[in-house]
Protein backbone atom coordinates (compact mmCIF):
# COMPACT_ATOMS: atom_id res chain seq x y z
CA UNK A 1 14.56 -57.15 59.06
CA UNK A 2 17.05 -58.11 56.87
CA UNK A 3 18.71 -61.62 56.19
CA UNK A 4 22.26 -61.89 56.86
CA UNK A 5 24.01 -63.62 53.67
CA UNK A 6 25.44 -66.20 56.00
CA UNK A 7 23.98 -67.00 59.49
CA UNK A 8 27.01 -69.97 60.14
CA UNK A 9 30.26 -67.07 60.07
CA UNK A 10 32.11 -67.24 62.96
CA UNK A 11 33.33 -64.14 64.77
CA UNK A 12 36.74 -64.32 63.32
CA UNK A 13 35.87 -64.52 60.12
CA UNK A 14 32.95 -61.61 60.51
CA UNK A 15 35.46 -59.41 61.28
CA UNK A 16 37.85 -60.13 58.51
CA UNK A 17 35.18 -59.60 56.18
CA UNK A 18 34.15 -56.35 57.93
CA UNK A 19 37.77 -55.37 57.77
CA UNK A 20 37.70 -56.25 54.48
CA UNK A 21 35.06 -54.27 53.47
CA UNK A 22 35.82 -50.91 55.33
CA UNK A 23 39.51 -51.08 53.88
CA UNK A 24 40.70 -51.26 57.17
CA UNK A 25 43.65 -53.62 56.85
CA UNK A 26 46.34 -50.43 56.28
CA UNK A 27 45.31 -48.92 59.47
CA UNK A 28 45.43 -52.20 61.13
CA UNK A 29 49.05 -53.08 59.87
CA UNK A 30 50.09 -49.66 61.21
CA UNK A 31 49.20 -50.32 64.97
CA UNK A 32 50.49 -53.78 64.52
CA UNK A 33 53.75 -52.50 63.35
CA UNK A 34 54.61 -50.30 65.88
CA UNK A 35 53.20 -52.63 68.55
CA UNK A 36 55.68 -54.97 67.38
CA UNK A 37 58.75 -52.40 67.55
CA UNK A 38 57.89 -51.93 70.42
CA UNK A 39 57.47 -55.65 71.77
CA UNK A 40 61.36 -56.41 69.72
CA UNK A 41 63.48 -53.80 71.05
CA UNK A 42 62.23 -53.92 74.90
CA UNK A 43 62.55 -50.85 77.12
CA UNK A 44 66.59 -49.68 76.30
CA UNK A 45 65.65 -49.36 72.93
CA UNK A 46 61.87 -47.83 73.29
CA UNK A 47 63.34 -45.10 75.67
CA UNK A 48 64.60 -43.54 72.94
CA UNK A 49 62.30 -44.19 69.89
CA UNK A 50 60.30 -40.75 69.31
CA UNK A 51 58.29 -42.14 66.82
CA UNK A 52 57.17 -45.46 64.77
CA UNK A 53 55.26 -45.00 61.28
CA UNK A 54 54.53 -47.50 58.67
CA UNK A 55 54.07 -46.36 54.84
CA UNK A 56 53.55 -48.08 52.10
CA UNK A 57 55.94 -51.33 53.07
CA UNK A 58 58.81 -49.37 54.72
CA UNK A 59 58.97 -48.65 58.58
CA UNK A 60 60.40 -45.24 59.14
CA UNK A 61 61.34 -44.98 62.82
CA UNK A 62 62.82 -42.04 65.03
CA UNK A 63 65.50 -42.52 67.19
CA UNK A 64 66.65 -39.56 70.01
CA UNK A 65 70.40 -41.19 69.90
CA UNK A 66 72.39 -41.00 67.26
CA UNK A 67 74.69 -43.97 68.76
CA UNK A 68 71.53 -46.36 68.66
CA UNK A 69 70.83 -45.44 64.97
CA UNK A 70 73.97 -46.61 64.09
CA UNK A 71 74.27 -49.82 66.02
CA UNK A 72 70.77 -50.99 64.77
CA UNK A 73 71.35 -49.62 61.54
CA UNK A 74 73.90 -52.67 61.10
CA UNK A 75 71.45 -55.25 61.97
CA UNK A 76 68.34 -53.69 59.61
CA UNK A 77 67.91 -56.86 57.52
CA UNK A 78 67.66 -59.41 60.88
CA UNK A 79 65.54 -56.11 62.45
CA UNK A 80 63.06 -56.74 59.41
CA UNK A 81 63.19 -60.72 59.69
CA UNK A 82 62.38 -60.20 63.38
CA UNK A 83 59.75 -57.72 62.72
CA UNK A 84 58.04 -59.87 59.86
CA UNK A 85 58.01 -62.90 61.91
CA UNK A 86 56.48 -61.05 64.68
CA UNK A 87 53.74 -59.87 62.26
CA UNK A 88 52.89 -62.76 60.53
CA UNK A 89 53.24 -61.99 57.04
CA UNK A 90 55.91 -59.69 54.95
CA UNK A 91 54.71 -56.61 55.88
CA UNK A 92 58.03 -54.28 56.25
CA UNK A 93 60.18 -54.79 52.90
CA UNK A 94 62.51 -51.42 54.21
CA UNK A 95 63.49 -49.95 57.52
CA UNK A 96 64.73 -46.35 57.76
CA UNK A 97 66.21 -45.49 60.54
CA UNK A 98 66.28 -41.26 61.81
C-alpha cells in the first residue's frame, strides 16, 4: 500500500490539490462563469442568451436580441464587477457581447 504524504488534509483542501494537479482550474472557471451569468441576469435576460464561453480572461456571450446587446452593452464594466464578485476572484477582465 502506499503512504499518503499527508494523512491530516481535509477534504477541501484534497481537492484543491487534486485540482491543482490535474490542471483543472480552467475548466472549473468555465462552468463557474457561466453559472454565474446565468445566476446575474435572471430569466428575462437568460431567455435570450444562446451561449456563454469563457477564454482566456474575457467572457464572450451570445445574445438572440439585438435590443438586449445594446442595453447591457452600456453597463459592461458594472456587468464585470457583478460577475467578479459573484466569482470570487478577478476572473473576467473583458466582456464581449454578440
Amino acid at each position: 500500500m502506499a503512504k499518503r504524504k499527508n494523512s491530516h488534509l481535509n477534504m477541501g483542501d484534497a481537492l484543491n490539490e487534486f485540482i491543482k494537479e490535474n490542471k483543472l482550474q480552467k475548466g472549473i472557471d468555465k462552468v463557474d462563469a457561466k453559472e454565474a451569468w446565468v445566476k446575474l441576469m435572471g430569466n428575462g435576460v437568460n431567455n435570450y442568451t444562446t451561449q456563454v464561453e469563457l477564454r482566456n480572461e474575457t467572457l464572450f456571450v451570445s445574445l438572440s436580441s439585438s435590443v438586449l446587446r445594446q442595453e447591457l452593452s452600456m453597463g459592461k464594466s458594472k456587468i464585470i464587477a457583478m460577475l467578479n464578485e459573484e466569482l470570487g476572484k478577478n476572473l473576467v477582465k473583458k466582456l464581449v457581447l454578440r
